[in-house]
C-alpha atoms as a PDB file:
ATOM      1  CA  UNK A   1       8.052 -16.696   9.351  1.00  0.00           C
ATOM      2  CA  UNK A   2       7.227 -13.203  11.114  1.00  0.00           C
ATOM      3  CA  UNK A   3       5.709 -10.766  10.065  1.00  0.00           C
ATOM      4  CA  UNK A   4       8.211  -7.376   9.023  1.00  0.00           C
ATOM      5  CA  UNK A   5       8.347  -4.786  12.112  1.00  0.00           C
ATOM      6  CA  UNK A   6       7.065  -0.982  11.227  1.00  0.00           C
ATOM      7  CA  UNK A   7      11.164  -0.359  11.004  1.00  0.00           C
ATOM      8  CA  UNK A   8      11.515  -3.204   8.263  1.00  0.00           C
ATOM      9  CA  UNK A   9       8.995  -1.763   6.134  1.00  0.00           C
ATOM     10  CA  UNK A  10      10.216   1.751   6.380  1.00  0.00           C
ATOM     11  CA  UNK A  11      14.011   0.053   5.616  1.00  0.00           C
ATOM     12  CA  UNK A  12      12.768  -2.062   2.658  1.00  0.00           C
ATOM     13  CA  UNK A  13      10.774   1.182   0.901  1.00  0.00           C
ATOM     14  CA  UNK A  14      13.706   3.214   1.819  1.00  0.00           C
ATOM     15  CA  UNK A  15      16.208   0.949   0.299  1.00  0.00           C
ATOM     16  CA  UNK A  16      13.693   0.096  -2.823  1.00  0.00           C
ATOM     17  CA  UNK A  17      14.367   4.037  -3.265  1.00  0.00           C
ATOM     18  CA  UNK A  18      17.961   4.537  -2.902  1.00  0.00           C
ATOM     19  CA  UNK A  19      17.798   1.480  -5.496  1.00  0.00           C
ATOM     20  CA  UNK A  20      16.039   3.094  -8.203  1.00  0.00           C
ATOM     21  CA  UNK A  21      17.999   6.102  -7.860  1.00  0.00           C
ATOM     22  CA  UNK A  22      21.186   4.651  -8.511  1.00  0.00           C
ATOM     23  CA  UNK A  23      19.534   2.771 -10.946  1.00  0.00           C
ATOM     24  CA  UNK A  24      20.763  -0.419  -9.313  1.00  0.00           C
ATOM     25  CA  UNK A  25      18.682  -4.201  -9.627  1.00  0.00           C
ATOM     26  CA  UNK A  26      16.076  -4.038  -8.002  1.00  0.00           C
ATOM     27  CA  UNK A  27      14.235  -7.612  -6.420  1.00  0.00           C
ATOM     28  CA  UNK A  28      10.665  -8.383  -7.835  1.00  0.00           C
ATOM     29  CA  UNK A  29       8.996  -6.799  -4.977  1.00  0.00           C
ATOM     30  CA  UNK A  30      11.292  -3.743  -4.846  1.00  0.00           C
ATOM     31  CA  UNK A  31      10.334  -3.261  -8.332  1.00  0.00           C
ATOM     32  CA  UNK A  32       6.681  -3.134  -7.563  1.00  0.00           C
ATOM     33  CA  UNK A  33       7.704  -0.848  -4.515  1.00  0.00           C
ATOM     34  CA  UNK A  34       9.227   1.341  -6.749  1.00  0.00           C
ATOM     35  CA  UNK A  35       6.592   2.053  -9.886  1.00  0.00           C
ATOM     36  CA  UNK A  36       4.449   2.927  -6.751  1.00  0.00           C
ATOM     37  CA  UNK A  37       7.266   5.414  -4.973  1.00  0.00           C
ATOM     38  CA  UNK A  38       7.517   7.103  -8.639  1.00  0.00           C
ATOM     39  CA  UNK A  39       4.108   7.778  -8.534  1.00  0.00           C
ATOM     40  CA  UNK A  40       4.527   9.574  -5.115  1.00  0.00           C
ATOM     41  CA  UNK A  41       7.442  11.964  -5.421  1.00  0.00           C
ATOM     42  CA  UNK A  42       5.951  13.751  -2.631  1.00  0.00           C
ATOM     43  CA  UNK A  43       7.755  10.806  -0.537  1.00  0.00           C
ATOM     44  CA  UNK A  44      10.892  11.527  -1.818  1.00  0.00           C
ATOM     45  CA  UNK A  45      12.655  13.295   1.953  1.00  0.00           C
ATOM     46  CA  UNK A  46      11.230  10.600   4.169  1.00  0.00           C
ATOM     47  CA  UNK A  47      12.559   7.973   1.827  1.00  0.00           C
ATOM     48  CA  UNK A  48      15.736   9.590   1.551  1.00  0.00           C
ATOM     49  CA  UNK A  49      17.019   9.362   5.029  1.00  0.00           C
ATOM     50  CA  UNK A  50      16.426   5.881   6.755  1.00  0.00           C
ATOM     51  CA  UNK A  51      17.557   6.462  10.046  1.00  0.00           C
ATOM     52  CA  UNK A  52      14.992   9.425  10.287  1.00  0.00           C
ATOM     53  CA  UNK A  53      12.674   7.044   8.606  1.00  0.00           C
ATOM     54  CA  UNK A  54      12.759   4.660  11.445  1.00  0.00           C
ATOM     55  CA  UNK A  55      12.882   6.980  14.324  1.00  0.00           C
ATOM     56  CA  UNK A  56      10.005   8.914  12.760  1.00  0.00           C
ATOM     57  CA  UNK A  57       6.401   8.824  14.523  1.00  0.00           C
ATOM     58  CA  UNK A  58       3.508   9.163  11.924  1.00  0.00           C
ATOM     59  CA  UNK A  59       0.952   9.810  14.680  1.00  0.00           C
ATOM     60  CA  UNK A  60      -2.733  10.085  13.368  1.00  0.00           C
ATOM     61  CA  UNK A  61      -3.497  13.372  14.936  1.00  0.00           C
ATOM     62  CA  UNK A  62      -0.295  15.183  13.095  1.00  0.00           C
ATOM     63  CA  UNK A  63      -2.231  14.678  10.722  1.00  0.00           C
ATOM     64  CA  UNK A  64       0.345  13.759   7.635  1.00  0.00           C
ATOM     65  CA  UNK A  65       0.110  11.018   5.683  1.00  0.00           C
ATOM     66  CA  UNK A  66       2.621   8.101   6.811  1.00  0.00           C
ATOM     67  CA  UNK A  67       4.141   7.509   3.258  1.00  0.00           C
ATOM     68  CA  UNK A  68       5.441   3.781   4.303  1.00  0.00           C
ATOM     69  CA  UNK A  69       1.821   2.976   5.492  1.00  0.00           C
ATOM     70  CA  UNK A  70       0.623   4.801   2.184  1.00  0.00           C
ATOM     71  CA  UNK A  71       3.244   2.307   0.131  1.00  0.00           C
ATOM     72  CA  UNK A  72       2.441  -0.608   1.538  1.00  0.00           C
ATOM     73  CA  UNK A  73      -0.912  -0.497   0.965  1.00  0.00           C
ATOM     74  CA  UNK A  74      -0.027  -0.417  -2.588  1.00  0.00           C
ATOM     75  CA  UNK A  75       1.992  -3.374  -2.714  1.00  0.00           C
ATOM     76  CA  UNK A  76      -0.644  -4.905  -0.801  1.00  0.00           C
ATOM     77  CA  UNK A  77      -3.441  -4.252  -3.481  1.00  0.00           C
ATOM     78  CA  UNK A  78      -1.050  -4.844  -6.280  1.00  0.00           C
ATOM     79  CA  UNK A  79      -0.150  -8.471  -4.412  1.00  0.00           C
ATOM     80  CA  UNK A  80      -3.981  -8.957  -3.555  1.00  0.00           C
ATOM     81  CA  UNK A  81      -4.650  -8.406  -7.401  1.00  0.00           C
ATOM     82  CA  UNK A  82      -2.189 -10.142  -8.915  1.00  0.00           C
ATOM     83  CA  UNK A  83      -3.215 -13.574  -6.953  1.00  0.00           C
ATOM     84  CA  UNK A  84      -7.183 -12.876  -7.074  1.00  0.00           C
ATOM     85  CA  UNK A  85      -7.314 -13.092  -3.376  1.00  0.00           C
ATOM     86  CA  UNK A  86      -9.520 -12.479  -2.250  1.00  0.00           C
ATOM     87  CA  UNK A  87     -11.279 -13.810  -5.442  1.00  0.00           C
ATOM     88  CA  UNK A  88     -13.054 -11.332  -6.940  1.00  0.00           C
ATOM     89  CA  UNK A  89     -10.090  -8.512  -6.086  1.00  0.00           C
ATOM     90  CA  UNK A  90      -9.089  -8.584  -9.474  1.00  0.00           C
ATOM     91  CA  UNK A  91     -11.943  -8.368 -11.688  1.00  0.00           C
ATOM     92  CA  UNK A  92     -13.336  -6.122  -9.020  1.00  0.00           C
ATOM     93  CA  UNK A  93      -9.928  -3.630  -9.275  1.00  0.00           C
ATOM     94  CA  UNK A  94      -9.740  -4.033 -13.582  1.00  0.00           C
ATOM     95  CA  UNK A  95     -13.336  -2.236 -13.344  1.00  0.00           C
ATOM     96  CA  UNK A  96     -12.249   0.421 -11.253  1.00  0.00           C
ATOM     97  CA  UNK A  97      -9.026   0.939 -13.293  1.00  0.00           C
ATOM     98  CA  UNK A  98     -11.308   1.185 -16.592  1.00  0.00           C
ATOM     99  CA  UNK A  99     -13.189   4.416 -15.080  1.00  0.00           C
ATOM    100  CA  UNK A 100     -10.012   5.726 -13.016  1.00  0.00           C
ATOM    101  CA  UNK A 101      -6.553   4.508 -13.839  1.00  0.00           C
ATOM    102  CA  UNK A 102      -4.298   2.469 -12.001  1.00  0.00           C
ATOM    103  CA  UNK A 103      -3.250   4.831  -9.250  1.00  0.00           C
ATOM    104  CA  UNK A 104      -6.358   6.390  -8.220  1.00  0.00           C
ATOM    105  CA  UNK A 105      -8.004   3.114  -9.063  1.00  0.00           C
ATOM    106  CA  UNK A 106      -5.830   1.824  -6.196  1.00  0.00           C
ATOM    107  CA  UNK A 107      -6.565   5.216  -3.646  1.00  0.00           C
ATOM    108  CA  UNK A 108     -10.159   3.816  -3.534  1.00  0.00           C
ATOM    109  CA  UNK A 109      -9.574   0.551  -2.948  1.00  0.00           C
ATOM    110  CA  UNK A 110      -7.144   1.703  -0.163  1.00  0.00           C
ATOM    111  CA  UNK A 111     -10.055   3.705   1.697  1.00  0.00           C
ATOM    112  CA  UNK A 112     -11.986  -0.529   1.638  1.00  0.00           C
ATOM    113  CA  UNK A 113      -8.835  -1.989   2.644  1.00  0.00           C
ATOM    114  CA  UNK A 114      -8.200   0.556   5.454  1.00  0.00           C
ATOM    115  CA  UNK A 115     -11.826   0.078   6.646  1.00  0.00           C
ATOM    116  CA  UNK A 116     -11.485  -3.815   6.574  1.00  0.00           C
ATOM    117  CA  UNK A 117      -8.679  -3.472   8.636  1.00  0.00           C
ATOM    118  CA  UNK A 118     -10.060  -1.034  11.252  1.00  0.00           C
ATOM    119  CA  UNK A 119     -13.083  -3.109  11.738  1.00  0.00           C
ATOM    120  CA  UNK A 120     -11.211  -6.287  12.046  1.00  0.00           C
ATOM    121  CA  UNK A 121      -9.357  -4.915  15.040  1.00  0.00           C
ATOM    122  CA  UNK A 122     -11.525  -2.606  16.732  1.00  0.00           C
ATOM    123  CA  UNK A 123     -14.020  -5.791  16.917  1.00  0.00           C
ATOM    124  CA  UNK A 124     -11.342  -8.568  17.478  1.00  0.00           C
ATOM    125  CA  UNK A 125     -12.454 -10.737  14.800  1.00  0.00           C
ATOM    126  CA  UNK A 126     -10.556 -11.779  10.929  1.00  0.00           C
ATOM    127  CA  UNK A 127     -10.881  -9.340   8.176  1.00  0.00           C
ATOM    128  CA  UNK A 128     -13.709  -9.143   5.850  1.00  0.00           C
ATOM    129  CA  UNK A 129     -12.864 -10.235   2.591  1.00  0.00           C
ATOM    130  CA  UNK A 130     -16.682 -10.076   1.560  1.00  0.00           C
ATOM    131  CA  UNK A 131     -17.141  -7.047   3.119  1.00  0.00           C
ATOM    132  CA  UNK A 132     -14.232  -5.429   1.608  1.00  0.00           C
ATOM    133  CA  UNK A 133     -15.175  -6.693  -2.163  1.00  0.00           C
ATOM    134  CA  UNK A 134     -18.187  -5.024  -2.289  1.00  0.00           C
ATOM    135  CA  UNK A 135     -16.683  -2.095  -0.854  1.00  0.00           C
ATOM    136  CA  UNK A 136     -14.341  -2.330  -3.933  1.00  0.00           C
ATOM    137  CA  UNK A 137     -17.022  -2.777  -6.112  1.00  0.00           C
ATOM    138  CA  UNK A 138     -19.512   0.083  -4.684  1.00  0.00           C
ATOM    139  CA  UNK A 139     -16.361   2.202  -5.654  1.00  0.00           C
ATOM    140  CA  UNK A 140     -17.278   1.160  -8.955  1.00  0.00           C
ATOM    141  CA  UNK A 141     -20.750   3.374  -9.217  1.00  0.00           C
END
């Protein structure tokens, strides 16, 4: 299996979209992709358009939020939580929820997952998991 391109993420959230506005069936992850595009209405343009989607560069120093990179991490934490993994996520993400809510529960836990994932490839090595739980659960205090 390979890994989705930049392009087949932007198509898949873009699609999830047009989906749940014409309230068609959605797939089990496209529903997931969804709750967390209703959340962000503020996506609604880039979604809109796919072809702009794709050719669109979300360059750091614009300084605007890329909304796909934004989604996935959603689905990521969502997936991460929903199988434990890594163990720990779960608990670790209920506690946060409990002082937060879901959504801004999930905008802390992105700031650990973006930092695992920045260290892991600006020092070559695997990602953190350890590292990024107790990030999660500093987020906590």
């Amino acid at each position: 299996m390979f890994p989705p391109s930049s392009h087949d993420v932007r198509r898949f959230f873009c699609e999830a979209y047009r989906k749940q506005q014409a309230g068609e069936i959605l797939g089990p992850m496209e529903a997931i992709a969804a709750d967390w595009i209703a959340l962000h209405p503020e996506y609604a343009a880039p979604l809109s358009d796919v072809e702009a989607a794709v050719a669109r560069d979300y360059a750091v120093e614009s300084g605007q939020t890329n909304p796909f990179l934004h989604l996935s991490m959603h689905l990521s934490i969502s997936e991460q939580v929903s199988i434990d993994q890594p163990r720990g996520i779960r608990d670790a993400c209920n506690a946060l929820e409990a002082k937060l809510g879901q959504h801004e529960a999930h905008h802390r836990i992105m700031e650990c997952l973006g930092e695992m994932i920045w260290n892991s490839q600006r020092a070559g090595v695997p990602p953190d998991a350890d590292a990024y739980l107790e990030c999660v659960k500093l987020k906590q205090k």
